[in-house]
C-alpha atoms as a PDB file:
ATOM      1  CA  UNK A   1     101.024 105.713  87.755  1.00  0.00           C
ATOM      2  CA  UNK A   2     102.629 103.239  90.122  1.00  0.00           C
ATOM      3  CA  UNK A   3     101.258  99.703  90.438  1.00  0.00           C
ATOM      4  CA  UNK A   4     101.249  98.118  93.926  1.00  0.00           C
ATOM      5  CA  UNK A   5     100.444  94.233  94.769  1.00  0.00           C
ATOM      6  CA  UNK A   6      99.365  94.869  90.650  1.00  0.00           C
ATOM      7  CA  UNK A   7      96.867  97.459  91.013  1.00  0.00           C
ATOM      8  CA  UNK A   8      97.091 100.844  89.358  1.00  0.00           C
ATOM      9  CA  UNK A   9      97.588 103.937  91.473  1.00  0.00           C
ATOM     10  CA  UNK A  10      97.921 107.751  90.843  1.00  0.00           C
ATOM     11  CA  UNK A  11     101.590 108.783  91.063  1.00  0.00           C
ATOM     12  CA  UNK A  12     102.598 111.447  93.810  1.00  0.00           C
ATOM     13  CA  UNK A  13     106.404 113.705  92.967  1.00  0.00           C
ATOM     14  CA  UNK A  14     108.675 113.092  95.601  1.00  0.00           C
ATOM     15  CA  UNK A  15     106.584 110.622  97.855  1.00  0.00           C
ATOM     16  CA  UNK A  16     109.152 108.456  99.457  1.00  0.00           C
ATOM     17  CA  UNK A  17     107.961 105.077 100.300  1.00  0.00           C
ATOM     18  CA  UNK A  18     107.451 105.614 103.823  1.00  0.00           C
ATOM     19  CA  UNK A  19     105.366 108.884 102.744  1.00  0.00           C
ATOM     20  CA  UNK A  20     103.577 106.278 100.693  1.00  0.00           C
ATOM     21  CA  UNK A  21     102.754 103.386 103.421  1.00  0.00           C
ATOM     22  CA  UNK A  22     102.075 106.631 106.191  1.00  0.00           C
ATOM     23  CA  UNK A  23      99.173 107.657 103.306  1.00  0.00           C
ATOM     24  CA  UNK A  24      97.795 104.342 102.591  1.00  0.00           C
ATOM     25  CA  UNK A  25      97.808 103.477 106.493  1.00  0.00           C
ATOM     26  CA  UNK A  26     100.052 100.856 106.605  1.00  0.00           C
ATOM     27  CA  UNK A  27     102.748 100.306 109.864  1.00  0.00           C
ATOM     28  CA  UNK A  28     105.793 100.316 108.614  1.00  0.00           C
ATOM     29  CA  UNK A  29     107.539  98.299 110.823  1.00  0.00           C
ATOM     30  CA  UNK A  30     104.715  95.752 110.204  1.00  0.00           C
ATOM     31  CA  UNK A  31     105.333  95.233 106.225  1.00  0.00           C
ATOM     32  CA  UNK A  32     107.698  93.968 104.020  1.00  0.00           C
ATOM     33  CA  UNK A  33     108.389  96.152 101.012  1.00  0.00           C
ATOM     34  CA  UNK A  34     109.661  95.331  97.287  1.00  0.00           C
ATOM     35  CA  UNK A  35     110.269  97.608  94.505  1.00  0.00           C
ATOM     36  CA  UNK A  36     110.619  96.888  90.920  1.00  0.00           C
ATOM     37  CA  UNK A  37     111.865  93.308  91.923  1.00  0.00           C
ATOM     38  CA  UNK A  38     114.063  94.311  95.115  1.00  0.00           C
ATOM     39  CA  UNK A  39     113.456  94.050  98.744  1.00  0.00           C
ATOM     40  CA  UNK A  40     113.962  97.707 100.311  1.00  0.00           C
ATOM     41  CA  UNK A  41     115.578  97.689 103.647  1.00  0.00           C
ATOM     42  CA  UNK A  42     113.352  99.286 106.454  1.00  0.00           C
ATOM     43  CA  UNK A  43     116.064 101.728 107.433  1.00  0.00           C
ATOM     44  CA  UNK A  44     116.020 103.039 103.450  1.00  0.00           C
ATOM     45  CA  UNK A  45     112.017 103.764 103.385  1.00  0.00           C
ATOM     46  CA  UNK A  46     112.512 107.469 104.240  1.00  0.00           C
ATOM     47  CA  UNK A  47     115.065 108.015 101.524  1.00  0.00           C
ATOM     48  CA  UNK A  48     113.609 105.857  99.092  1.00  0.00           C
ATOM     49  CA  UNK A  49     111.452 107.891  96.426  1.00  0.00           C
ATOM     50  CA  UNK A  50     108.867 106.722  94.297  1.00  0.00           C
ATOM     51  CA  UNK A  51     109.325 106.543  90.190  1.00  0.00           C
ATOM     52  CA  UNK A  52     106.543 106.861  87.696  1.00  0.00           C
ATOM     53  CA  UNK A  53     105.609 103.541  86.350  1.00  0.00           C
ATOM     54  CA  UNK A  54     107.737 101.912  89.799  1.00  0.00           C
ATOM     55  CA  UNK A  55     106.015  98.745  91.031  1.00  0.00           C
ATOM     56  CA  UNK A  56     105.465  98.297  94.774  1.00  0.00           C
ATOM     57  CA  UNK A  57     104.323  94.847  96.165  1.00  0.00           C
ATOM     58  CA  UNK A  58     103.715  95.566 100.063  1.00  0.00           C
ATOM     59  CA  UNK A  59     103.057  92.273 102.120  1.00  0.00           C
ATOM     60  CA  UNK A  60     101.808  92.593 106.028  1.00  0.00           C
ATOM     61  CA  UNK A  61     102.820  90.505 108.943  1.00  0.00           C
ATOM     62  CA  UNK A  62     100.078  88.954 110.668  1.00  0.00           C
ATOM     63  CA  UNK A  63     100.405  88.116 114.026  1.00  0.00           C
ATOM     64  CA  UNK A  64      98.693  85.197 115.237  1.00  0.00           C
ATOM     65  CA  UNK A  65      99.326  81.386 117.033  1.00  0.00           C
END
């Protein structure tokens, strides 16, 4: 399992984060990323892979005026 924004999700072997916000249709250049308690730099989302038991929380920019 991995938990992301605190909800419970099956755990994919060697899904990198981007692999994992391309998947759950997210943009990544429109989120903000932090795992197990540290903010992931952009650049590092394609090298970056996913842990059993790792906890994502993903937050989305919004545009808007």
């Amino acid at each position: 399992m991995i938990y992301v924004n605190g909800e419970a999700l099956p755990f994919i072997e060697q899904a990198t984060i981007l692999d994992f916000l391309k998947k759950h249709h997210y943009k990544a250049e429109r989120v903000a990323v932090e795992l197990n308690g540290s903010i992931v730099p952009k650049a590092t989302y394609n090298l970056t892979l996913l842990r059993d038991q790792d906890r994502l929380e993903i937050v989305c920019f919004v545009g808007g005026g």
